[in-house]
PDB file of N, CA and C in Angstrom:
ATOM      1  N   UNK A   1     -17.681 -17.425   4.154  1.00  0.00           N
ATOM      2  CA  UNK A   1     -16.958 -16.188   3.977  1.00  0.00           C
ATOM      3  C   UNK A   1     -15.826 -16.108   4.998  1.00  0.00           C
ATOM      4  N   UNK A   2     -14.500 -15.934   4.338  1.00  0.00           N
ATOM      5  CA  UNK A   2     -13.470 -15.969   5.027  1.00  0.00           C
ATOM      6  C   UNK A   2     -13.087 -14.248   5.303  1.00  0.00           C
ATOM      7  N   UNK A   3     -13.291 -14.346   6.761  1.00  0.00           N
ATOM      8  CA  UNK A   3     -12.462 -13.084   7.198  1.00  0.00           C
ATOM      9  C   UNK A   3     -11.404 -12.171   6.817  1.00  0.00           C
ATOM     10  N   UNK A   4     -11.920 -11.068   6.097  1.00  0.00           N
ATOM     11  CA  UNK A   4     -10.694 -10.015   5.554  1.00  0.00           C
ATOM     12  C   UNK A   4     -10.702  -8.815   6.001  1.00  0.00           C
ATOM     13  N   UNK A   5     -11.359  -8.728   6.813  1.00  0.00           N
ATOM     14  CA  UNK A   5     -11.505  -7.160   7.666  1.00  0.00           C
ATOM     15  C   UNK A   5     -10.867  -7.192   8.959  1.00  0.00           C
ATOM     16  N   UNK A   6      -9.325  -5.981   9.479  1.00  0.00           N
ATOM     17  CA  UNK A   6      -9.245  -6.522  10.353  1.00  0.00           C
ATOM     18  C   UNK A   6      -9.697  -4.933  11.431  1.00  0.00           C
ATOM     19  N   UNK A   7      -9.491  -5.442  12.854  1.00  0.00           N
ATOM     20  CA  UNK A   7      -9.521  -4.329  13.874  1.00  0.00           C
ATOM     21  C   UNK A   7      -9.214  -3.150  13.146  1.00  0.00           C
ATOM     22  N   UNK A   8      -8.404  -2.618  13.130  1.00  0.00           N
ATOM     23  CA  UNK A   8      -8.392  -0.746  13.191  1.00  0.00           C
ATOM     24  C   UNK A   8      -8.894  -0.380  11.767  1.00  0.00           C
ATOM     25  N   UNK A   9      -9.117  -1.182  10.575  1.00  0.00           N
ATOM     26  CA  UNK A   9     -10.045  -1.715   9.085  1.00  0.00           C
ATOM     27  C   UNK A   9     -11.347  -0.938  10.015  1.00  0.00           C
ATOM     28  N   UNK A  10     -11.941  -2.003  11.147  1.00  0.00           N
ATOM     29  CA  UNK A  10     -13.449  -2.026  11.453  1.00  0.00           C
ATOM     30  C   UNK A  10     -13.745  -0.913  11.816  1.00  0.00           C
ATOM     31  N   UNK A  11     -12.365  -0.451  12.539  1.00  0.00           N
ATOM     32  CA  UNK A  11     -13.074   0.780  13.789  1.00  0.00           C
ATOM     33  C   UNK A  11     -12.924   2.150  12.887  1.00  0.00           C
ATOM     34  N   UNK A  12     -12.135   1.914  11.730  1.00  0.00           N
ATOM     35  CA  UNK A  12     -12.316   3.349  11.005  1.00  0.00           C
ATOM     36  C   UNK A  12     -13.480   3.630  10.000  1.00  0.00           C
ATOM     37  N   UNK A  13     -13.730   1.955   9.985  1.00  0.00           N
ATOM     38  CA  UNK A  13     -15.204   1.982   8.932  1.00  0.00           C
ATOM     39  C   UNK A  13     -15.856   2.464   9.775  1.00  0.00           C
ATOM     40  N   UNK A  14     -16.293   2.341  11.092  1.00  0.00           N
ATOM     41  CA  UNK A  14     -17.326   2.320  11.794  1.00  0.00           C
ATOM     42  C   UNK A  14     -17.409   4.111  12.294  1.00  0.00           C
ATOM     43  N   UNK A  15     -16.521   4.640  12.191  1.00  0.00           N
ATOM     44  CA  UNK A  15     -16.258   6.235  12.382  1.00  0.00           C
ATOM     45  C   UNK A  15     -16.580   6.458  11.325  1.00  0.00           C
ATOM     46  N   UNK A  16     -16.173   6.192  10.542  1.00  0.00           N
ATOM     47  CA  UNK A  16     -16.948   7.092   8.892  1.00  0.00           C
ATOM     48  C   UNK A  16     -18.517   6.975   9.346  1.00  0.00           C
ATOM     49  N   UNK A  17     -18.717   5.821   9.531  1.00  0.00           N
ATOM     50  CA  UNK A  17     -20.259   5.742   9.402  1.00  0.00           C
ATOM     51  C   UNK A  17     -20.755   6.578  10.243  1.00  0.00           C
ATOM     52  N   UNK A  18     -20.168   6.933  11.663  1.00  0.00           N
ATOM     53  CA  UNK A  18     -20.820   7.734  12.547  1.00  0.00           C
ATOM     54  C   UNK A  18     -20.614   8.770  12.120  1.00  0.00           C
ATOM     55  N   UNK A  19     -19.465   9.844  11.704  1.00  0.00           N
ATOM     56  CA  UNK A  19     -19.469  10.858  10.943  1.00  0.00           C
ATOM     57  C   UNK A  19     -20.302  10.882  10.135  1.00  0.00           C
ATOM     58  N   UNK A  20     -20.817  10.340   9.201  1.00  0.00           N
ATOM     59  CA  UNK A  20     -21.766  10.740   8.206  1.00  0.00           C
ATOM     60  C   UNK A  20     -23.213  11.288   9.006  1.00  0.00           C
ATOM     61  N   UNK A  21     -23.147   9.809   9.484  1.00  0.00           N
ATOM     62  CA  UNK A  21     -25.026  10.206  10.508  1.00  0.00           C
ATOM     63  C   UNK A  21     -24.414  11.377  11.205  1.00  0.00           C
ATOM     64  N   UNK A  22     -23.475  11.894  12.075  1.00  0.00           N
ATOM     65  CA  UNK A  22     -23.770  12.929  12.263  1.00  0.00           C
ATOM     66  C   UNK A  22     -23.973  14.051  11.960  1.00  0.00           C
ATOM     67  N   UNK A  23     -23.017  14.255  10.615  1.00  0.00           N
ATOM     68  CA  UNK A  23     -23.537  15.358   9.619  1.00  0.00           C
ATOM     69  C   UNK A  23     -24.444  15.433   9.322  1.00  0.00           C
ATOM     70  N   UNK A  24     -25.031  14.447   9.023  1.00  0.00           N
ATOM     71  CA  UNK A  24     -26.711  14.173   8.555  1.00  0.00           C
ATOM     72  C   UNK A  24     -27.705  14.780   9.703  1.00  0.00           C
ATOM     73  N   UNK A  25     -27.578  14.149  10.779  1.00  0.00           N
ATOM     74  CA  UNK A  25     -28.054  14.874  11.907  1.00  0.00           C
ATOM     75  C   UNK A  25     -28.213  16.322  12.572  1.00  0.00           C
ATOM     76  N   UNK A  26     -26.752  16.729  12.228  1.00  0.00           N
ATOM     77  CA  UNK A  26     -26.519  18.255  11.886  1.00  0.00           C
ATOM     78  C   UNK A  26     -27.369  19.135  11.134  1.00  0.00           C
ATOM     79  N   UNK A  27     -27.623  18.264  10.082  1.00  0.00           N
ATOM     80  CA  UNK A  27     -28.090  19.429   9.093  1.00  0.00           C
ATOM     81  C   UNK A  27     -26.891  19.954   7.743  1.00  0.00           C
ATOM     82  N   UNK A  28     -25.797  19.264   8.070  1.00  0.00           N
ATOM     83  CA  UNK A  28     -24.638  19.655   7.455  1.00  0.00           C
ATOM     84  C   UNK A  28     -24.669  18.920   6.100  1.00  0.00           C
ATOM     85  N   UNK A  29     -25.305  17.834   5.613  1.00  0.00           N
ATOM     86  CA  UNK A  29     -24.922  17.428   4.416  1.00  0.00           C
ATOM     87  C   UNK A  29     -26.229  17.254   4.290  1.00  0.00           C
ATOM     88  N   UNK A  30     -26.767  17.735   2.609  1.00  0.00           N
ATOM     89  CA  UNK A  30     -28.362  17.108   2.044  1.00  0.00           C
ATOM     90  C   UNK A  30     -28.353  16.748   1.195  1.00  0.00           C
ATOM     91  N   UNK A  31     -29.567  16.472   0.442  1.00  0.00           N
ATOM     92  CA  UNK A  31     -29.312  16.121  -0.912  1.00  0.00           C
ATOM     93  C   UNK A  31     -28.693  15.169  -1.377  1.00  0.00           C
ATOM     94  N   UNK A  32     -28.475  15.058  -2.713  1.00  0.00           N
ATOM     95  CA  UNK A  32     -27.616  14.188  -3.247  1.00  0.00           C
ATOM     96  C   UNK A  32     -25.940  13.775  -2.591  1.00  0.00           C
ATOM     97  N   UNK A  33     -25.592  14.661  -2.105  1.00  0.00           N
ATOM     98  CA  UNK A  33     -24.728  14.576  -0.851  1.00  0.00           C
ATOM     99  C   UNK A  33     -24.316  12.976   0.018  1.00  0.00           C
ATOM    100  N   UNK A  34     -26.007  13.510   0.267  1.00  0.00           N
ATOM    101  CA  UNK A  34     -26.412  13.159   1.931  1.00  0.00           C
ATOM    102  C   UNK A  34     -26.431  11.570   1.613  1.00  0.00           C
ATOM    103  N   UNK A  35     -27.442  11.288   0.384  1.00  0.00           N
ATOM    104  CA  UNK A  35     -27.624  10.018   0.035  1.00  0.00           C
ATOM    105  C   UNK A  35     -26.149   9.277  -0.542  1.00  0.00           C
ATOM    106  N   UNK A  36     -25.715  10.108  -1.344  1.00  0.00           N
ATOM    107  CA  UNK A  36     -23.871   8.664  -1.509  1.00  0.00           C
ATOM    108  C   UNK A  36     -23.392   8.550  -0.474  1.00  0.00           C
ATOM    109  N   UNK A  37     -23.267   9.399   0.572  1.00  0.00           N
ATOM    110  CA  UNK A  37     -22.579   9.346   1.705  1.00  0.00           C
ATOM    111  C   UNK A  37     -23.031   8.272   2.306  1.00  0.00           C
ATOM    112  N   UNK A  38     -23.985   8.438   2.750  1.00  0.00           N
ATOM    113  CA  UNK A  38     -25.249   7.976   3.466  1.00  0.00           C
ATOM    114  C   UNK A  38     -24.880   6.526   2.975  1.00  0.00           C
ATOM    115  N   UNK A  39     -25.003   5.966   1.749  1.00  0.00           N
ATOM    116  CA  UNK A  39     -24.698   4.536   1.012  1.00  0.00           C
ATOM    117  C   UNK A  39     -23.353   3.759   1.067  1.00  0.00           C
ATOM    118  N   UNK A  40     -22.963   4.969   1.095  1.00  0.00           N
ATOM    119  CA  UNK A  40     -20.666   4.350   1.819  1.00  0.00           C
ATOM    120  C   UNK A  40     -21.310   3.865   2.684  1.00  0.00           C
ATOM    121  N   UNK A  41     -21.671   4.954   3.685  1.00  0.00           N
ATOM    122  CA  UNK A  41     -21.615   4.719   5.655  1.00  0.00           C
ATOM    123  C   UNK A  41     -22.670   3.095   5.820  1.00  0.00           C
ATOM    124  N   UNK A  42     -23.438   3.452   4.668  1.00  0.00           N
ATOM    125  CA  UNK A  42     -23.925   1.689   5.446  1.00  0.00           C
ATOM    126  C   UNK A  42     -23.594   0.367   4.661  1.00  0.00           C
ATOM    127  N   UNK A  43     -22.533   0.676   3.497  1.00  0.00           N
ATOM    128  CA  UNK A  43     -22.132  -0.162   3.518  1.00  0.00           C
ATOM    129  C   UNK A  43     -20.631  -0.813   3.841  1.00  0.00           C
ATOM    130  N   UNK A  44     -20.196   0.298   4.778  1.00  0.00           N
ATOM    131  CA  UNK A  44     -19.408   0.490   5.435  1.00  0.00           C
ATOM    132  C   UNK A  44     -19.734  -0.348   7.084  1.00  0.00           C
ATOM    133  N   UNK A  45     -20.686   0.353   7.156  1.00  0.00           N
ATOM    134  CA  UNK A  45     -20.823  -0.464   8.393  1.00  0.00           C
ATOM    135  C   UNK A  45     -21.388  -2.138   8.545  1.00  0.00           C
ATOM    136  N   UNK A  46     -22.241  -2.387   7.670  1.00  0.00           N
ATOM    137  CA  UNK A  46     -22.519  -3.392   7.227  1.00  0.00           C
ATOM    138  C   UNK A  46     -21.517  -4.995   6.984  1.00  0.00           C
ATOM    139  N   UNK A  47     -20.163  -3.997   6.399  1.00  0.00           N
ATOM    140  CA  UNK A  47     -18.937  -4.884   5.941  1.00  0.00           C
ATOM    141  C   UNK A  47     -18.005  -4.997   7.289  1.00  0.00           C
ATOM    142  N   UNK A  48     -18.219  -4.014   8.228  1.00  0.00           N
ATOM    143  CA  UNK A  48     -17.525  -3.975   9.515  1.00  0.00           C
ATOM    144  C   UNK A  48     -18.258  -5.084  10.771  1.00  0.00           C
ATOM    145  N   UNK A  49     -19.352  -4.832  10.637  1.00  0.00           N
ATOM    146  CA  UNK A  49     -19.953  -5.825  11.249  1.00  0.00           C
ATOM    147  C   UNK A  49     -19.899  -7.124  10.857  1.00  0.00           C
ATOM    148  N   UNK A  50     -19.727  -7.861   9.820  1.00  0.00           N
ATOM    149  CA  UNK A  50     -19.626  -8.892   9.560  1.00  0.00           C
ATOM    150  C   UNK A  50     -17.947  -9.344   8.934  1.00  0.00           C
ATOM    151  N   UNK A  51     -17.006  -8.171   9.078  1.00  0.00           N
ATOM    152  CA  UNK A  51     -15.713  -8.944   9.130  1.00  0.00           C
ATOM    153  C   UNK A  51     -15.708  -9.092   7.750  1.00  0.00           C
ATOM    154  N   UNK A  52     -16.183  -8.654   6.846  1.00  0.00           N
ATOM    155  CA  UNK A  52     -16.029  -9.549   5.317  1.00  0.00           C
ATOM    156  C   UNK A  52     -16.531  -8.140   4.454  1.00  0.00           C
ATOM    157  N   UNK A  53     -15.802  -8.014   3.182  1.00  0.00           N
ATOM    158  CA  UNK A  53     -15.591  -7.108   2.037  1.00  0.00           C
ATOM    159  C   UNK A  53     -15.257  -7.588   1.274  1.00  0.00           C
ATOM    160  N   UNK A  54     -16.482  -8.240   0.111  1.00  0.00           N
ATOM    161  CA  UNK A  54     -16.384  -8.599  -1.065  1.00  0.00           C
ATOM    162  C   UNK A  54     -15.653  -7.787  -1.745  1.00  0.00           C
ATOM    163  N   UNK A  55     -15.114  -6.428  -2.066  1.00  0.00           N
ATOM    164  CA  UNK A  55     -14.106  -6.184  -3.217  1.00  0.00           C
ATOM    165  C   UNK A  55     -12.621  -6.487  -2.659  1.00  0.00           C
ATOM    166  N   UNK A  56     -12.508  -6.253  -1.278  1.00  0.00           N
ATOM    167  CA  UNK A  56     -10.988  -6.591  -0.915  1.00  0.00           C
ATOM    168  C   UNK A  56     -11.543  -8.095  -1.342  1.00  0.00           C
ATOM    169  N   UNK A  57     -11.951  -9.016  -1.452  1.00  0.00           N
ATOM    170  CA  UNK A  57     -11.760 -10.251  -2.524  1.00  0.00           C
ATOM    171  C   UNK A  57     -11.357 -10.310  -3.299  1.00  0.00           C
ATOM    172  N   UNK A  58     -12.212  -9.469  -4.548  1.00  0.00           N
ATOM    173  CA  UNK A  58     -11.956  -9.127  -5.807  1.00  0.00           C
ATOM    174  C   UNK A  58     -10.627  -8.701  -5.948  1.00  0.00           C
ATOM    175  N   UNK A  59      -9.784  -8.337  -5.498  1.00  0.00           N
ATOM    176  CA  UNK A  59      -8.743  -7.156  -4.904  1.00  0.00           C
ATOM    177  C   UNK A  59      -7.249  -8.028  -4.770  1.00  0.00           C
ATOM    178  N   UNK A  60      -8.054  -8.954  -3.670  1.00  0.00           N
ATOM    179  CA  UNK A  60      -6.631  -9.438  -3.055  1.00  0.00           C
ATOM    180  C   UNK A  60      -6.230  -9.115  -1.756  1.00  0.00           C
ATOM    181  N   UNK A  61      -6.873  -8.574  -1.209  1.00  0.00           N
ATOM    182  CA  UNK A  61      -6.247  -7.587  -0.200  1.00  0.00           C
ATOM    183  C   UNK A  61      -7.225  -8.360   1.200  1.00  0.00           C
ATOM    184  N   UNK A  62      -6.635  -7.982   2.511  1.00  0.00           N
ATOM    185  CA  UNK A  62      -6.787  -8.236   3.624  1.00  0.00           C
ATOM    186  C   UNK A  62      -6.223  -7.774   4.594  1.00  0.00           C
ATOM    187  N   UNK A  63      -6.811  -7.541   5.535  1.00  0.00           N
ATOM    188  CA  UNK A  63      -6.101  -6.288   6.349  1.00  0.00           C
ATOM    189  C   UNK A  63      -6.560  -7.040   7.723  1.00  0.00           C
ATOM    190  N   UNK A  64      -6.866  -8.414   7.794  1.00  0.00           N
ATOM    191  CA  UNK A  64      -6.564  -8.568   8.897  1.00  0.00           C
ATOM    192  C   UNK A  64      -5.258  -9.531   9.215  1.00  0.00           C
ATOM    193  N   UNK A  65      -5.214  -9.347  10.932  1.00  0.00           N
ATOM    194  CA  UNK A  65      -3.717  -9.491  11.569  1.00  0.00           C
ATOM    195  C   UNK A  65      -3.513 -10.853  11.167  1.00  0.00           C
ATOM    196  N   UNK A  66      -1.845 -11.020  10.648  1.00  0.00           N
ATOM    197  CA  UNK A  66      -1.332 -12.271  10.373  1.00  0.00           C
ATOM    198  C   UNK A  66      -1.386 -13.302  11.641  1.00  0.00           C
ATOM    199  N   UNK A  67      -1.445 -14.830  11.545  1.00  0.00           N
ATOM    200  CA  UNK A  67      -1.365 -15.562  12.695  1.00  0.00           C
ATOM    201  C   UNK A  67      -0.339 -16.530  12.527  1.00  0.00           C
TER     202      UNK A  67
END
């Protein structure tokens, strides 16, 4: 798997994800809500941690820095 995720890509995935858990934590989002959210944020974070996003494949797209 070739690298398509780049820096400020990771670090905004990785804020969504913490936003969610914290709403969640809050008390602020339930329900059916809670759970799509909840399913972005980890596979959000999931794709940030490992640098790689199978639909930006599908896509074409890459957002990390040219060399």
């Amino acid at each position: 798997m070739k690298k398509n995720i780049g820096t400020v890509d990771r670090i905004l995935r990785i804020a969504f994800a913490g936003l969610v858990g914290g709403l969640y934590a809050k008390h602020l989002i339930h329900g059916t809500v809670a759970i799509a959210l909840g399913a972005f944020a980890a596979v959000f974070l999931l794709t940030s941690l490992i640098s790689y996003c199978p639909l930006y494949t599908i896509l074409g797209v890459s957002t990390c820095e040219k060399k």
